[in-house]
PDB file of N, CA and C in Angstrom:
ATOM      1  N   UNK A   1       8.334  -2.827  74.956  1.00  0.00           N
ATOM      2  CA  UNK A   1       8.515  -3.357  73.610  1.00  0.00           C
ATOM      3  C   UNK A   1       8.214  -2.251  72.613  1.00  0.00           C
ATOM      4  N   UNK A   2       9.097  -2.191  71.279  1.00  0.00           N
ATOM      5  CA  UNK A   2       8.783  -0.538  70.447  1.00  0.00           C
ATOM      6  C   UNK A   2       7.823  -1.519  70.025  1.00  0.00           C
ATOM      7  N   UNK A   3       7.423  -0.373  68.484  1.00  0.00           N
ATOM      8  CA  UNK A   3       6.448  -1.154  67.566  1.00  0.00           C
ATOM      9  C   UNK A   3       8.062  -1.808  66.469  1.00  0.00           C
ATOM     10  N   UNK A   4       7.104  -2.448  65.717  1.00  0.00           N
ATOM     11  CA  UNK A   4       8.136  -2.853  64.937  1.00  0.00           C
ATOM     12  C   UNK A   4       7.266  -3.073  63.506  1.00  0.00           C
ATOM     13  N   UNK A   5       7.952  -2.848  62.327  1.00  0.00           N
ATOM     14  CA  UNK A   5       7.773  -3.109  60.936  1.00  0.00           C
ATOM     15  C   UNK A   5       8.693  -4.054  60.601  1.00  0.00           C
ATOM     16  N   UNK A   6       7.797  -5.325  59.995  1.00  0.00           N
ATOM     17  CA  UNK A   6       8.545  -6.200  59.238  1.00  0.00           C
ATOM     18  C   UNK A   6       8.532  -6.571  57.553  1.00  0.00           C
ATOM     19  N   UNK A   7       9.464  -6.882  56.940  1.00  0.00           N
ATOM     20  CA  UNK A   7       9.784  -6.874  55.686  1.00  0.00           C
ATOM     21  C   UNK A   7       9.197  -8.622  55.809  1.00  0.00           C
ATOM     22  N   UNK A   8       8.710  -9.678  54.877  1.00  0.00           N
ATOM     23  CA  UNK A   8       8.248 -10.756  54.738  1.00  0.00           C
ATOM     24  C   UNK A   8       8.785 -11.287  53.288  1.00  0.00           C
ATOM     25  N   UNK A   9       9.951 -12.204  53.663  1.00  0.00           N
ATOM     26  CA  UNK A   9       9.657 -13.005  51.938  1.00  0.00           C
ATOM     27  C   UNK A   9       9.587 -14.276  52.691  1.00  0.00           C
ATOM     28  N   UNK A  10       9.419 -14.663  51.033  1.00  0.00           N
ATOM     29  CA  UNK A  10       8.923 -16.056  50.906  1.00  0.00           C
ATOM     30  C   UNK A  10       9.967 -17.126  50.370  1.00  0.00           C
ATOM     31  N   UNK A  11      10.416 -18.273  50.902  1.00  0.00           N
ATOM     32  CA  UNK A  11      11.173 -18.899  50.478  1.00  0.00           C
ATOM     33  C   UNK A  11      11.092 -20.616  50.438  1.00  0.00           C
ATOM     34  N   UNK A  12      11.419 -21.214  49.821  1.00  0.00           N
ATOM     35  CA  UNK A  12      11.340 -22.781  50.097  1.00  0.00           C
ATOM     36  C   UNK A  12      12.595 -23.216  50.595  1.00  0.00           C
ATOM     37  N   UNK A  13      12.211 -24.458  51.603  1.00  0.00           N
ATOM     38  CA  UNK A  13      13.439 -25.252  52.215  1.00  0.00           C
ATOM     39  C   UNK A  13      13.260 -26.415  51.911  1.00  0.00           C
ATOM     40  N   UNK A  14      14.205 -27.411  51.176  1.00  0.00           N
ATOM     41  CA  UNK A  14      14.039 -28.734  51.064  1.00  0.00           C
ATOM     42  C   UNK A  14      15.089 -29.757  52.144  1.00  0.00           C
ATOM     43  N   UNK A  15      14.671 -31.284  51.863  1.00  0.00           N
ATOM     44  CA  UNK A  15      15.645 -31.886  52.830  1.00  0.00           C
ATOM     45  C   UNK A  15      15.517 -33.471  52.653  1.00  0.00           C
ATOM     46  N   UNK A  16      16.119 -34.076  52.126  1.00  0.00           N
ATOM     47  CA  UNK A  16      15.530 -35.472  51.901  1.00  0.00           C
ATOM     48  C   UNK A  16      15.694 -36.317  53.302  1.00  0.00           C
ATOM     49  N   UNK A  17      15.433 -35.631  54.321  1.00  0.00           N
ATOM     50  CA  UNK A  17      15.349 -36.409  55.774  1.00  0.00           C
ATOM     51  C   UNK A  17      14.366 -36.365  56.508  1.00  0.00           C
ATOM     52  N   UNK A  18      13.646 -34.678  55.933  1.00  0.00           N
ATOM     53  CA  UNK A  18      12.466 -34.250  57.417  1.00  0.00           C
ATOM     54  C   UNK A  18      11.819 -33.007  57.259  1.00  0.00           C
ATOM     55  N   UNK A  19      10.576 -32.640  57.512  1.00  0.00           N
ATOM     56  CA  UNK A  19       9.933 -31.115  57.296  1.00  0.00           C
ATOM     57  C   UNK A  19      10.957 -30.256  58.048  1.00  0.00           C
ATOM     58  N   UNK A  20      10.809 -30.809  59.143  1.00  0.00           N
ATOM     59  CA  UNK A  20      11.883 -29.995  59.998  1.00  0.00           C
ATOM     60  C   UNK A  20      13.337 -29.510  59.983  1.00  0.00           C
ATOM     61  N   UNK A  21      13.885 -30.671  58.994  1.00  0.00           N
ATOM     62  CA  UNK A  21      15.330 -30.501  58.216  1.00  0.00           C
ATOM     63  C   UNK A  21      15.040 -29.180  56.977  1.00  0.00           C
ATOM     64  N   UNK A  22      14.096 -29.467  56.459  1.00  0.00           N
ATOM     65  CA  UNK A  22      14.043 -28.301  55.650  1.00  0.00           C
ATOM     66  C   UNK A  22      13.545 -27.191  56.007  1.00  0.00           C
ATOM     67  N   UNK A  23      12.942 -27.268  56.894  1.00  0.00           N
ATOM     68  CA  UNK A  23      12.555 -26.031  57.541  1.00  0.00           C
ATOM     69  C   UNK A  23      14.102 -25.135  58.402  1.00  0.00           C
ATOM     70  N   UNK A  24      14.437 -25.967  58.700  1.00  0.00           N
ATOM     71  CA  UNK A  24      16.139 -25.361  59.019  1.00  0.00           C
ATOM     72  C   UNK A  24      16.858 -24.428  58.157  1.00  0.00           C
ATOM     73  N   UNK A  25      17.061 -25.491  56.897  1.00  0.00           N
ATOM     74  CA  UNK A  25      18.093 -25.485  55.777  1.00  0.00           C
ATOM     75  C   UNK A  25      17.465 -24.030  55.400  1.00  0.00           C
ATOM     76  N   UNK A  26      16.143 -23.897  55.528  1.00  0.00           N
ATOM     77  CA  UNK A  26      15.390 -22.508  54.760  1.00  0.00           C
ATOM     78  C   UNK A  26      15.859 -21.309  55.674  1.00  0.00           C
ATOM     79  N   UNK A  27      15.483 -21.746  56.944  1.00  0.00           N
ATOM     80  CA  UNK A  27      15.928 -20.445  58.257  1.00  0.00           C
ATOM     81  C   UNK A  27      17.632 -20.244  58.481  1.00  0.00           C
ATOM     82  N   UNK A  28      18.451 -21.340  58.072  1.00  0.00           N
ATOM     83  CA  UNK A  28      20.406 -20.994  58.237  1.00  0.00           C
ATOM     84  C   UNK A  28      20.605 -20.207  56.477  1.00  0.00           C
ATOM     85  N   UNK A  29      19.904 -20.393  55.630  1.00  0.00           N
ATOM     86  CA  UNK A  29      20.182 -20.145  54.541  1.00  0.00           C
ATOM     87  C   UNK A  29      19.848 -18.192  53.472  1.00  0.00           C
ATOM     88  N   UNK A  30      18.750 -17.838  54.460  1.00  0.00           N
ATOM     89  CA  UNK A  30      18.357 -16.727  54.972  1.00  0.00           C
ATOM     90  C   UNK A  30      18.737 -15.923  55.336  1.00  0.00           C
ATOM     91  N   UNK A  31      19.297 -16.376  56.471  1.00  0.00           N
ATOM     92  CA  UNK A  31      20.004 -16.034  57.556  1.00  0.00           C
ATOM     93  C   UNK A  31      21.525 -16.135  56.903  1.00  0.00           C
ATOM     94  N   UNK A  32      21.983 -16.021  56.640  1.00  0.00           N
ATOM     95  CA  UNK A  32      23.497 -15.559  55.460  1.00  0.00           C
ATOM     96  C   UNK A  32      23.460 -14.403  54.506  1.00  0.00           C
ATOM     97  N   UNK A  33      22.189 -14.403  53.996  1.00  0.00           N
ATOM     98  CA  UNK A  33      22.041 -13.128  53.250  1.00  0.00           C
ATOM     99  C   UNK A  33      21.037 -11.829  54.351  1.00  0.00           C
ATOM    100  N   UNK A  34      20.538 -12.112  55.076  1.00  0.00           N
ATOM    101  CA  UNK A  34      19.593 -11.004  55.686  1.00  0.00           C
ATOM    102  C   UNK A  34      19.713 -11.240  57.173  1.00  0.00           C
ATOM    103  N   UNK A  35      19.656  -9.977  57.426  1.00  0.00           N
ATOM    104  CA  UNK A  35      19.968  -9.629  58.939  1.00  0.00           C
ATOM    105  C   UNK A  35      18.386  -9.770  59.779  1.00  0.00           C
ATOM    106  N   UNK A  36      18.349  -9.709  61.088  1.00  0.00           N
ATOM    107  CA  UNK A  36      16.985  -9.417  61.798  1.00  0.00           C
ATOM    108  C   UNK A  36      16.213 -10.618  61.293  1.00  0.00           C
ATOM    109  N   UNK A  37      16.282 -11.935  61.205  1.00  0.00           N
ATOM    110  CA  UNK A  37      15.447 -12.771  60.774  1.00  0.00           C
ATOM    111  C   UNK A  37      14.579 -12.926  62.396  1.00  0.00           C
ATOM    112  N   UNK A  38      13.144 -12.843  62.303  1.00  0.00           N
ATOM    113  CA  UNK A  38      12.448 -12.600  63.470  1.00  0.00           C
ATOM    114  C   UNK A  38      11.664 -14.046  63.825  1.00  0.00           C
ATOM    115  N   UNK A  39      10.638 -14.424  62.429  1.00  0.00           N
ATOM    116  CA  UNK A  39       9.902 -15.650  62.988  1.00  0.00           C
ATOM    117  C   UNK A  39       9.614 -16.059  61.501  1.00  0.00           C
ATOM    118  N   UNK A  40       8.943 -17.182  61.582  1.00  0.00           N
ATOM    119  CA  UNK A  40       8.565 -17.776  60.201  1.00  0.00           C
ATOM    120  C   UNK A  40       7.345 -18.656  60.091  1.00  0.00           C
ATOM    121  N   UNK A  41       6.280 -18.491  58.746  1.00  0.00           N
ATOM    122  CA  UNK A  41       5.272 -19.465  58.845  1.00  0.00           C
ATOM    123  C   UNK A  41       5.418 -20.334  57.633  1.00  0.00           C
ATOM    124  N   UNK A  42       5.332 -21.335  58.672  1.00  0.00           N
ATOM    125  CA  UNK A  42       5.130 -22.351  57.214  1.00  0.00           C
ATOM    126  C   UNK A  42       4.159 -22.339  56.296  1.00  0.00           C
ATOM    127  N   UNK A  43       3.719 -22.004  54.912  1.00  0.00           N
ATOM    128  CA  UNK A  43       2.682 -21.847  53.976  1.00  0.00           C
ATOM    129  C   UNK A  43       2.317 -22.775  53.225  1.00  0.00           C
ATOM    130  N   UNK A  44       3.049 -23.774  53.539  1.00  0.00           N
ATOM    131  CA  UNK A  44       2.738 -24.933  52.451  1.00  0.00           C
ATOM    132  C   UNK A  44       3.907 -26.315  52.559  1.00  0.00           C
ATOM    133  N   UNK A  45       3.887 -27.512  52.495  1.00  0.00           N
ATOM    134  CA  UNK A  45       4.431 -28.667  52.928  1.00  0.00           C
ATOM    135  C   UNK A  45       4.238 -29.280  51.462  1.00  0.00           C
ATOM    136  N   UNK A  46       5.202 -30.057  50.906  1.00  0.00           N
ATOM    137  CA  UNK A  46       4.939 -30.993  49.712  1.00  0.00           C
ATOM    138  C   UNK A  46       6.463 -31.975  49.684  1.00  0.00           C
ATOM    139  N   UNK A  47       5.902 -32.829  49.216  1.00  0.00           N
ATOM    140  CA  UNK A  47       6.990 -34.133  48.875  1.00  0.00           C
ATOM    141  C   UNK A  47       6.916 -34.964  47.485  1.00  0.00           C
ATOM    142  N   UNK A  48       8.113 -35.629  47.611  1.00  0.00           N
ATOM    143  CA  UNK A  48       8.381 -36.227  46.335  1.00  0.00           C
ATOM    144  C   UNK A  48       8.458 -37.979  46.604  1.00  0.00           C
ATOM    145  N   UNK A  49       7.597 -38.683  45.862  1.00  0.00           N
ATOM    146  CA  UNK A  49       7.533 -39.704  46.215  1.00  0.00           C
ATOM    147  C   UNK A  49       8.405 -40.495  44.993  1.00  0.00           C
ATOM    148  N   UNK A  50       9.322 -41.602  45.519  1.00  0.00           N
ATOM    149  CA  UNK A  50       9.664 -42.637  44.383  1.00  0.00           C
ATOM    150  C   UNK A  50       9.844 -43.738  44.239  1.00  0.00           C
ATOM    151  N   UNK A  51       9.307 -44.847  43.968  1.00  0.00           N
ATOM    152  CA  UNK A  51       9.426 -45.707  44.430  1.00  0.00           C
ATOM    153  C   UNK A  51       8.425 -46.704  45.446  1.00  0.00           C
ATOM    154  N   UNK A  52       7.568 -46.023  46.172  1.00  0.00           N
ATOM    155  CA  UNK A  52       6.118 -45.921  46.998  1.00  0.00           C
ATOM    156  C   UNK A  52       6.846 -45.424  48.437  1.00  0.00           C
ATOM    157  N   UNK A  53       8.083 -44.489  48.058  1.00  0.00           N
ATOM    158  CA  UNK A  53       8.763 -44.098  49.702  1.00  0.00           C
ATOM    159  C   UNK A  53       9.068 -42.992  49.556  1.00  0.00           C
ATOM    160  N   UNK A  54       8.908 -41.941  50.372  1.00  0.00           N
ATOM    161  CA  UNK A  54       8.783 -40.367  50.449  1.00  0.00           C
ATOM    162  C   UNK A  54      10.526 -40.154  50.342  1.00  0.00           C
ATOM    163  N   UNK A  55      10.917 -39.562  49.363  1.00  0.00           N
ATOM    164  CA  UNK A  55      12.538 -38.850  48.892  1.00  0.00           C
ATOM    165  C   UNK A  55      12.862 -37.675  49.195  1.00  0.00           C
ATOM    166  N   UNK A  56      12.413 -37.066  49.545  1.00  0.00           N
ATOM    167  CA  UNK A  56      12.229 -35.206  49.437  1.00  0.00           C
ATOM    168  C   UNK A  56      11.274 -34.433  50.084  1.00  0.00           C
ATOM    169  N   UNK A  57      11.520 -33.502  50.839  1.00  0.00           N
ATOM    170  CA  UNK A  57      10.749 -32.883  51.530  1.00  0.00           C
ATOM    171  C   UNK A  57      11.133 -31.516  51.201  1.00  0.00           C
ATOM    172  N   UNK A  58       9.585 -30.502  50.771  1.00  0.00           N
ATOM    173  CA  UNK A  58      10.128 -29.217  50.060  1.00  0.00           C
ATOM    174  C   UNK A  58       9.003 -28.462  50.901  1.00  0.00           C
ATOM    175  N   UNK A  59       9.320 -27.477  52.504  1.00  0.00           N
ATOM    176  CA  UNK A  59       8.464 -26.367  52.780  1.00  0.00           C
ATOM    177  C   UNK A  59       8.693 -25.656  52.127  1.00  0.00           C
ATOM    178  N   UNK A  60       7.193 -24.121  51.875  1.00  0.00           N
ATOM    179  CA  UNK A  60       7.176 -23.070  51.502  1.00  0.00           C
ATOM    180  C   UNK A  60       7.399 -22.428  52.753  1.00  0.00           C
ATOM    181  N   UNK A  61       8.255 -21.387  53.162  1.00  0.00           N
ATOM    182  CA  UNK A  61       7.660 -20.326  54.608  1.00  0.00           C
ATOM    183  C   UNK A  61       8.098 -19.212  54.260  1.00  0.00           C
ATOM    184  N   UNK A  62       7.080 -18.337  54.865  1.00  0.00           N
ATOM    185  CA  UNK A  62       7.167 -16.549  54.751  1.00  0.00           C
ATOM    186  C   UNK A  62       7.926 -16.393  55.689  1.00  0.00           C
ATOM    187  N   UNK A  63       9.047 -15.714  56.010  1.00  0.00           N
ATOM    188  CA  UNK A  63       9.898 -15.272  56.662  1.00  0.00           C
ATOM    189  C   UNK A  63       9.894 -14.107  57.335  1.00  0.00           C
ATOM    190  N   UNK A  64       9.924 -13.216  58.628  1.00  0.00           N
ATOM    191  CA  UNK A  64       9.916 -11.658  58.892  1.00  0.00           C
ATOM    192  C   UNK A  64      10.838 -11.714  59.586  1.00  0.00           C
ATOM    193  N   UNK A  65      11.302 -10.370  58.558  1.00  0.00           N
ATOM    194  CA  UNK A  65      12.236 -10.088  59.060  1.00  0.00           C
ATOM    195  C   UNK A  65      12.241  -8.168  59.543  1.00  0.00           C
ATOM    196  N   UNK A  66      12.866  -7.719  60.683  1.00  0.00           N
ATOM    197  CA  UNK A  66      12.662  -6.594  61.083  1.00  0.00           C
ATOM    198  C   UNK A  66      13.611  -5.482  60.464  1.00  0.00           C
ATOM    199  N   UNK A  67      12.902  -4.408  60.200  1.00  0.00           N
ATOM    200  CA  UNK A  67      13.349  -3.402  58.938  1.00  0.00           C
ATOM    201  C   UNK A  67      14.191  -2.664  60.307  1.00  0.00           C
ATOM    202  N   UNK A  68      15.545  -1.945  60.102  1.00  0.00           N
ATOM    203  CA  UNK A  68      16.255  -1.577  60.685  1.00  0.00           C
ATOM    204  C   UNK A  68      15.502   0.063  60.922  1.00  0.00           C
ATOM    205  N   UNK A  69      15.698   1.061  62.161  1.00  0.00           N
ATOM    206  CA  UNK A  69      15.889   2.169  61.965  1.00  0.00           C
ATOM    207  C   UNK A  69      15.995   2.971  61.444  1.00  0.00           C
ATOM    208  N   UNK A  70      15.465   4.040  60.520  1.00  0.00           N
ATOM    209  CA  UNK A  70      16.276   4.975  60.068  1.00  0.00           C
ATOM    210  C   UNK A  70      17.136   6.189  60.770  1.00  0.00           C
TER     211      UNK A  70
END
């Protein structure tokens, strides 16, 4: 295994179905603009309530991604 350097942003995924739906929508959406997407942490979980029934589901996750070669 080399070593490896990773680049990290931060992004939110929403989903009015599931953490896990938005946690997707965040990792396919990423993944269109940036290459080498490696692993991801979730940093934070929040929802939108209306009604007394959960509508919206919005993760925060840091993303790494691996810096190419020079």
């Amino acid at each position: 295994m080399s070593d490896h350097v990773y680049k990290i942003v931060e992004v939110a995924g929403s989903s009015p179905d599931s953490v896990e739906k938005a946690i997707t929508n965040a990792i396919t959406r990423i993944g269109k603009d940036e290459k080498h997407v490696r692993w991801f942490e979730v940093t934070s979980t929040r929802g939108h309530v209306e009604h007394g029934k959960i509508s919206h589901y919005q993760v925060t996750l840091k993303i790494g991604l691996t810096l190419e070669e020079e």
